[in-house]
C-alpha atoms as a PDB file:
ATOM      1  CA  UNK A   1     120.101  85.831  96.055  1.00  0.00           C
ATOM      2  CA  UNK A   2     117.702  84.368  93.151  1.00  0.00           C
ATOM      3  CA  UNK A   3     116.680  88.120  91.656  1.00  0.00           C
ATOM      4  CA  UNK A   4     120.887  89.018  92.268  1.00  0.00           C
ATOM      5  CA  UNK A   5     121.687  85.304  90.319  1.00  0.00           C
ATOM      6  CA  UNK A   6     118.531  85.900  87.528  1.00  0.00           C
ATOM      7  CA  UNK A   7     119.768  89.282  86.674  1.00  0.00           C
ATOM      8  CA  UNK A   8     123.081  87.982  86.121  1.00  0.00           C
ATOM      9  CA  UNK A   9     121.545  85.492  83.586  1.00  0.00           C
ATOM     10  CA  UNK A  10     119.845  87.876  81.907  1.00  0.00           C
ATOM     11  CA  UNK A  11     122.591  90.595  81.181  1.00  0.00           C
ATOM     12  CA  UNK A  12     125.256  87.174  80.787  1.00  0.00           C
ATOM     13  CA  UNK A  13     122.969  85.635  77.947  1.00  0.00           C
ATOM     14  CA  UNK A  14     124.236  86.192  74.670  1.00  0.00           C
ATOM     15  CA  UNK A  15     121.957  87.608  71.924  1.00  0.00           C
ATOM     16  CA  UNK A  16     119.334  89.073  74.082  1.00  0.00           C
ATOM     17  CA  UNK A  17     117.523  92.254  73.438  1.00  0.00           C
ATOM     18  CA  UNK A  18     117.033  94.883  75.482  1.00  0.00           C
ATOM     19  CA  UNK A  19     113.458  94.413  74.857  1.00  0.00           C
ATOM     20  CA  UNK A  20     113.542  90.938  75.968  1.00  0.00           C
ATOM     21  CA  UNK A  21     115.638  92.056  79.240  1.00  0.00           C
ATOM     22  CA  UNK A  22     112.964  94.355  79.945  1.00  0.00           C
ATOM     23  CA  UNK A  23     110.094  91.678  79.110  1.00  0.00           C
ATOM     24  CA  UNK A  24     111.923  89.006  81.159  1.00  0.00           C
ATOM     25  CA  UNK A  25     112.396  91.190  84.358  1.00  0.00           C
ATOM     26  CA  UNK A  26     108.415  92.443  83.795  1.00  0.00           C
ATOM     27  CA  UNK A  27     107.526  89.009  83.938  1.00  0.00           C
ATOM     28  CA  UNK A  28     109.554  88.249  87.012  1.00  0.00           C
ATOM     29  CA  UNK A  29     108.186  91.677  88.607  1.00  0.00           C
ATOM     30  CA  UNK A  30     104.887  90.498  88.081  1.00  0.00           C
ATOM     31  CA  UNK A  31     105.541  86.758  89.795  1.00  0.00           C
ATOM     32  CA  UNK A  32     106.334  88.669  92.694  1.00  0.00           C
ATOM     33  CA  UNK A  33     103.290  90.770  93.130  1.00  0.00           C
ATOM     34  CA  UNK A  34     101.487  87.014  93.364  1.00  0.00           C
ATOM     35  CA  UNK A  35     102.662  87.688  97.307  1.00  0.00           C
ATOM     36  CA  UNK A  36     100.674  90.609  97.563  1.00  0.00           C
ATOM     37  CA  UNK A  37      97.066  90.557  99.099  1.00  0.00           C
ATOM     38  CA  UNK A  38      94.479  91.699  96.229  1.00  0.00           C
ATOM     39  CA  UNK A  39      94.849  95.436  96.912  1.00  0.00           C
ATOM     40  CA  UNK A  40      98.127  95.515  96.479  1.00  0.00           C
ATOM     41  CA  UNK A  41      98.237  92.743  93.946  1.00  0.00           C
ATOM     42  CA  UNK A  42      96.235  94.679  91.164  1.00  0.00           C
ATOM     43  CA  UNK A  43      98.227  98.385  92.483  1.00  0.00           C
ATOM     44  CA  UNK A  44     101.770  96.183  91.760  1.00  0.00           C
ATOM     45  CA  UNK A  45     100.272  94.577  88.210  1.00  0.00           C
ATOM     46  CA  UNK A  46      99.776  98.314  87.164  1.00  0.00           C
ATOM     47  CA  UNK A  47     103.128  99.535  87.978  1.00  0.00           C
ATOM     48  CA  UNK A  48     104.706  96.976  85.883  1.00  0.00           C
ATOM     49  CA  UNK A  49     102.635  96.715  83.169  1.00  0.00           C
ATOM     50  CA  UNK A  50     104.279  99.808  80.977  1.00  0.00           C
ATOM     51  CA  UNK A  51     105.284  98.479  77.833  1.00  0.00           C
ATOM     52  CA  UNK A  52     108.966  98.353  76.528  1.00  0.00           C
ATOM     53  CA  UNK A  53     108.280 101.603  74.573  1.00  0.00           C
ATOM     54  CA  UNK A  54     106.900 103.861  77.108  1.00  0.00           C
ATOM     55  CA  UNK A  55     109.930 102.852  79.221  1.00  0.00           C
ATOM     56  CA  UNK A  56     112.323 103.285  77.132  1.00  0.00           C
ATOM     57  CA  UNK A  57     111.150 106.687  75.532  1.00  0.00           C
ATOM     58  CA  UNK A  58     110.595 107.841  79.525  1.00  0.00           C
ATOM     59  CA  UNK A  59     114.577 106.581  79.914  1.00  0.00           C
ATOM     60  CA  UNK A  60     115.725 108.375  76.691  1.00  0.00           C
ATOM     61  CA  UNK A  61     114.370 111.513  78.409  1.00  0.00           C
ATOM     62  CA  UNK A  62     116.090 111.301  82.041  1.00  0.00           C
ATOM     63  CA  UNK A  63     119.039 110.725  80.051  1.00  0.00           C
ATOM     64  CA  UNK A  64     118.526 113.553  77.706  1.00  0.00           C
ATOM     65  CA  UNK A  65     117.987 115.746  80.589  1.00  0.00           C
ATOM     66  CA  UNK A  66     120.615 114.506  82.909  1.00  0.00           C
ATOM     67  CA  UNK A  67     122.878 115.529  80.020  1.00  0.00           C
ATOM     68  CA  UNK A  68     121.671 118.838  79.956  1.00  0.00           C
ATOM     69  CA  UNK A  69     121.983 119.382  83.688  1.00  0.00           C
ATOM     70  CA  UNK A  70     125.413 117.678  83.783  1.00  0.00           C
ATOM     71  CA  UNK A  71     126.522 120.312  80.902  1.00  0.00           C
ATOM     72  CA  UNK A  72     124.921 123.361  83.186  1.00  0.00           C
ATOM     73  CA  UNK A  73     126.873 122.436  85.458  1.00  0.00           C
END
């Protein structure tokens, strides 16, 4: 219920970036991985430390080639 209700804030707030979306849930990914024994802690901290520009030139891509399959189709 908390991640459902703190996404809701984040895409309700007026004025917010995309970058700062994308910061703000980072921040709240890595929070979480405080649950995970050290292992897994440091293996969760690398998954979600890509930076707002790597994700969103690796999501301008799936959507560039979804496109492109959706028009083969």
């Amino acid at each position: 219920m908390s991640k459902l209700l703190m996404i809701l804030v984040l895409f309700g707030t007026v004025g917010c970036s995309n970058k700062a979306i994308y910061d703000n849930m980072s921040l709240h990914q890595r929070n979480e991985c405080l649950k995970d024994p050290p292992p897994a802690y440091f293996e969760c901290i690398e998954r979600t430390s890509k930076s707002y520009e790597v994700y969103e030139r690796e999501r301008s891509e799936v959507l560039k080639k979804e496109s492109i399959d959706d028009k083969e189709k």
